[in-house]
N, C-alpha and C. Protein backbone atom coordinates (compact mmCIF):
# COMPACT_ATOMS: atom_id res chain seq x y z
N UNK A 1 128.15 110.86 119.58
CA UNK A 1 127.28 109.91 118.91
C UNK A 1 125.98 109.76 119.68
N UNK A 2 124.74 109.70 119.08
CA UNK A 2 123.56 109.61 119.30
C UNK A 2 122.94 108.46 119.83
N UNK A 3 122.75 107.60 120.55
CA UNK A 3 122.31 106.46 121.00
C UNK A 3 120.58 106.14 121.26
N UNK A 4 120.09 107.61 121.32
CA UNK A 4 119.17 107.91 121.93
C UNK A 4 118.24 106.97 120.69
N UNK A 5 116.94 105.71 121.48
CA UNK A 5 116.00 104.76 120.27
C UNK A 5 114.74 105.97 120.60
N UNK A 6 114.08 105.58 119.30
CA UNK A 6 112.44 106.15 119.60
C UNK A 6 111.30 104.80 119.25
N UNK A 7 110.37 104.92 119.47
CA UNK A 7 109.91 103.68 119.26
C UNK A 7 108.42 104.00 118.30
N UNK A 8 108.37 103.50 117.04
CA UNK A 8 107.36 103.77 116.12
C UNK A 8 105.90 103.46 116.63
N UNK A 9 105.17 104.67 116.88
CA UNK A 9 103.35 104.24 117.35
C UNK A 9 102.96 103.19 116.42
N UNK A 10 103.04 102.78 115.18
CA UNK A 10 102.18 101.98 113.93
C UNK A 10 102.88 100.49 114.90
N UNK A 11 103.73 100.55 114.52
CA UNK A 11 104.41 98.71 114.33
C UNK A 11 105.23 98.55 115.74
N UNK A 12 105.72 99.48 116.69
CA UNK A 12 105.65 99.60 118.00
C UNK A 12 107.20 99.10 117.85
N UNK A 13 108.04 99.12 116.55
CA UNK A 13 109.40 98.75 116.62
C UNK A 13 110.67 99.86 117.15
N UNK A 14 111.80 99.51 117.94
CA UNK A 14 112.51 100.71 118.13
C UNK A 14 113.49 101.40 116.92
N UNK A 15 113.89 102.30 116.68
CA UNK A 15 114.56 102.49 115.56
C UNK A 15 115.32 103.87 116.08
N UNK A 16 116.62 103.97 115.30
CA UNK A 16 117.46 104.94 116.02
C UNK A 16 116.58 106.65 115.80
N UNK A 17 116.54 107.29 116.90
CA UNK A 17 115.68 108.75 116.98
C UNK A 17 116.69 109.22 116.34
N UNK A 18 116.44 110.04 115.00
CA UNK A 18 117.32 111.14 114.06
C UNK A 18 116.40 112.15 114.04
N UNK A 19 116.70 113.35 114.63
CA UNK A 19 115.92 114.72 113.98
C UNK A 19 114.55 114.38 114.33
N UNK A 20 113.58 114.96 113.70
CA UNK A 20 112.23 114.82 114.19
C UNK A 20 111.61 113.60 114.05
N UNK A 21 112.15 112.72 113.26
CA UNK A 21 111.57 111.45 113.02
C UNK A 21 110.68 110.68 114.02
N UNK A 22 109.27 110.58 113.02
CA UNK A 22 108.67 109.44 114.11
C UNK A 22 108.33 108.46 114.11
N UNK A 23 108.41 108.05 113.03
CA UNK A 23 108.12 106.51 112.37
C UNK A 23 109.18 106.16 111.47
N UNK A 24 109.27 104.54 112.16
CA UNK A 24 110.21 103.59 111.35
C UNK A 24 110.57 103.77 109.79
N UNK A 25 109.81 103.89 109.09
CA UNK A 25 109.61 104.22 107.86
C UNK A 25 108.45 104.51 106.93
N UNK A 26 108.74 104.76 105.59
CA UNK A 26 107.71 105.38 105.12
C UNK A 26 106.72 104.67 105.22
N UNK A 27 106.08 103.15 104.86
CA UNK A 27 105.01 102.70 105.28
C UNK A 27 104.23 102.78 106.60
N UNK A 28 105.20 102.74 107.73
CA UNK A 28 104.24 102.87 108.81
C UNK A 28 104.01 104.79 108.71
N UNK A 29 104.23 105.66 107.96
CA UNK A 29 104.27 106.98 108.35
C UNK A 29 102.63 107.16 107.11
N UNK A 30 103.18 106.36 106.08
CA UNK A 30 102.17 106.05 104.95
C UNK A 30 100.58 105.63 105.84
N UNK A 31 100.54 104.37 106.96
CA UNK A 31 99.45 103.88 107.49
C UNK A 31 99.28 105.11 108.19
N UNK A 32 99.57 105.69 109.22
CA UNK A 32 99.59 106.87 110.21
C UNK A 32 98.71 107.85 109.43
N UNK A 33 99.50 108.11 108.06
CA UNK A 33 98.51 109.49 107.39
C UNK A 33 96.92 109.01 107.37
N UNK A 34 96.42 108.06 106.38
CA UNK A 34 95.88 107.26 106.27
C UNK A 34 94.81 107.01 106.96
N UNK A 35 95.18 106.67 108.44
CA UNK A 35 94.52 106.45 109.84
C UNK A 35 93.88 107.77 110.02
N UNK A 36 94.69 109.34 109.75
CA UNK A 36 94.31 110.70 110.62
C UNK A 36 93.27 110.66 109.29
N UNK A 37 93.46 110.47 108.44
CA UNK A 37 92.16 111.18 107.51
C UNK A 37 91.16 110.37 107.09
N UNK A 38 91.06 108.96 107.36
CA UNK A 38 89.55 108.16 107.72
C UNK A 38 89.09 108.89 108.83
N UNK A 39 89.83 109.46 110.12
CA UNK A 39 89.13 110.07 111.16
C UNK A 39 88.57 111.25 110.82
N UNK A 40 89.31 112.23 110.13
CA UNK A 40 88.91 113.03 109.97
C UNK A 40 88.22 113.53 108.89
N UNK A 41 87.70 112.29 108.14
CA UNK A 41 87.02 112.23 107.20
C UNK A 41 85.57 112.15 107.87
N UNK A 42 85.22 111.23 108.84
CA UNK A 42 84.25 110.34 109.53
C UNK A 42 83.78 111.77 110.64
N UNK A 43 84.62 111.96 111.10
CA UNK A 43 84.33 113.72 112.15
C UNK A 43 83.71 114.20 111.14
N UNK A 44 84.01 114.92 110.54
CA UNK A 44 83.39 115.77 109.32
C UNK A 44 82.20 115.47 108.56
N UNK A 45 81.30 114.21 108.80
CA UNK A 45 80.46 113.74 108.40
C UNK A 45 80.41 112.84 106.90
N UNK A 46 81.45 112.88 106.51
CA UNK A 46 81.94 112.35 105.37
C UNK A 46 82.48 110.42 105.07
N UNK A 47 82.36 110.45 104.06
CA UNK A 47 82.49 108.80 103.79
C UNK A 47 84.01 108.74 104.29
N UNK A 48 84.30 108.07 105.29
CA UNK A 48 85.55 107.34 105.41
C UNK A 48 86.52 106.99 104.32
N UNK A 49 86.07 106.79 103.40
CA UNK A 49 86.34 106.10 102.24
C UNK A 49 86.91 106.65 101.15
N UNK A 50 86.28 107.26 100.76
CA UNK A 50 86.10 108.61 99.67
C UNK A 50 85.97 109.54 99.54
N UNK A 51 85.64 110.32 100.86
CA UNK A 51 85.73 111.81 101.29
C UNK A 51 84.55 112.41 100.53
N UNK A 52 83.38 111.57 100.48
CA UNK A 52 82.38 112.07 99.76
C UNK A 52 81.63 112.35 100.81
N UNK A 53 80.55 113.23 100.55
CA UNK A 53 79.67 113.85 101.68
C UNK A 53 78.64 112.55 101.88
N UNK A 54 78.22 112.16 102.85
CA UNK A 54 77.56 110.79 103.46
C UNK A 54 75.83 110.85 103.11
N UNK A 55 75.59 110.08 102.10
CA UNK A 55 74.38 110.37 101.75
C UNK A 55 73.08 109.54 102.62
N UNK A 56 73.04 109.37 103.39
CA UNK A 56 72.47 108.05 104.39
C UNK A 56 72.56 108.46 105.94
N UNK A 57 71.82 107.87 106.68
CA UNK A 57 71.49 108.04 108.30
C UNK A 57 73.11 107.22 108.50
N UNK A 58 73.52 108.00 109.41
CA UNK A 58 74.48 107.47 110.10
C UNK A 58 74.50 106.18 110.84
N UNK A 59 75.43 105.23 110.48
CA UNK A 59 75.71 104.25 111.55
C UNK A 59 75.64 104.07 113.21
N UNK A 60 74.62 103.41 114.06
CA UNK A 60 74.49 103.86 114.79
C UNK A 60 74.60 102.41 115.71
N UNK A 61 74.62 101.43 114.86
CA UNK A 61 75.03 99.98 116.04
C UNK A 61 76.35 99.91 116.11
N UNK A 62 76.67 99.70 117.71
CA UNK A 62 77.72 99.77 118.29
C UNK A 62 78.90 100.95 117.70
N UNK A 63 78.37 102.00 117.02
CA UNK A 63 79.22 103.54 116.55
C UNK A 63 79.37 102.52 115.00
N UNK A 64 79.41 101.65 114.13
CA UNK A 64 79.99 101.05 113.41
C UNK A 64 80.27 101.88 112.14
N UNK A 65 81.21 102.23 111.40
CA UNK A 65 81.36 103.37 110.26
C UNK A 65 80.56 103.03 109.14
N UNK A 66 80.20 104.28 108.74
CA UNK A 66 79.23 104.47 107.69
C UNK A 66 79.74 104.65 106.59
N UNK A 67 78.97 104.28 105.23
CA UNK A 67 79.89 104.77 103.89
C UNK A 67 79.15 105.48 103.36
N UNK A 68 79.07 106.03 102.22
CA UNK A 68 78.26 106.52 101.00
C UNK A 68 77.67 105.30 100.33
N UNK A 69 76.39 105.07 99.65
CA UNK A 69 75.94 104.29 98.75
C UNK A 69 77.20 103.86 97.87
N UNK A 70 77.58 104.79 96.86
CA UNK A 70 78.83 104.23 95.92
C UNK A 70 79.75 103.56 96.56
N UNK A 71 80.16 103.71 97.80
CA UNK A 71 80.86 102.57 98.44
C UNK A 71 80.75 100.88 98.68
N UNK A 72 79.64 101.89 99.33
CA UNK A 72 78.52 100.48 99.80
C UNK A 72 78.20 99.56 98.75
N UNK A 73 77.79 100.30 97.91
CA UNK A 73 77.82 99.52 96.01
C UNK A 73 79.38 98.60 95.54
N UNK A 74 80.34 99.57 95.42
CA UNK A 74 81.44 99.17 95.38
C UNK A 74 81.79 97.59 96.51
N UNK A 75 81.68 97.95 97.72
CA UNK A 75 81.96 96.44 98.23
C UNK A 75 81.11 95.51 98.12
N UNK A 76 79.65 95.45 97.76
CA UNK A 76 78.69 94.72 97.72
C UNK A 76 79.32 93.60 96.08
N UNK A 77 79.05 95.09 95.51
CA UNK A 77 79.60 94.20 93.76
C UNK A 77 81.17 93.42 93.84
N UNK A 78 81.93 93.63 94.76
CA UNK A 78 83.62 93.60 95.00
C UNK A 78 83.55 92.23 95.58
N UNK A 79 82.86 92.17 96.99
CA UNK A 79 83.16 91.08 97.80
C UNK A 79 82.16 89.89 98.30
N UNK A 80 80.50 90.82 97.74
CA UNK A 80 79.70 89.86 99.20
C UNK A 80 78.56 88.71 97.52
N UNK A 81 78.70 89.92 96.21
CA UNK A 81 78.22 89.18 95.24
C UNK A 81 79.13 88.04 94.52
N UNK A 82 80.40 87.73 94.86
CA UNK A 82 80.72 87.09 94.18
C UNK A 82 80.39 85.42 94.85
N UNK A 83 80.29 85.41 96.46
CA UNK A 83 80.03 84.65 97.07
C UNK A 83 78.39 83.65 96.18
């Protein structure tokens, strides 16, 4: 019998190590994907967001992430106009 715990990088909980498993479950494996391809969306010069090519000067106070206009549109109309 297997005793051996592994402990999930996302939610930092222990959970029994089976086979290659590395996360607790599908949501924290769900956030994990998620996490690698905003990065590697943002490396690539691309909207974080939408994987659209970044139409705008890059973010440059304190590194802060950049979007595409249609984003930028999208949260403006979403969150800051309804105020």
């Amino acid at each position: 019998m297997n005793n051996k715990m592994s402990i999930c990088p996302i939610c930092h909980t222990s959970f029994p190590a089976v086979g290659r498993k590395k996360y607790c479950s599908d949501k924290c494996r769900y956030v994990a994907y998620k996490r690698r391809l905003r990065l590697d969306r943002q490396l690539d010069g691309k909207c974080p967001q939408c994987g659209k090519l970044y139409d705008g000067p890059l973010g440059t106070y304190k590194n802060k992430t950049s979007y595409c206009s249609h984003c930028q549109k999208y949260y403006h109309n979403r969150y800051i106009s309804i105020k």
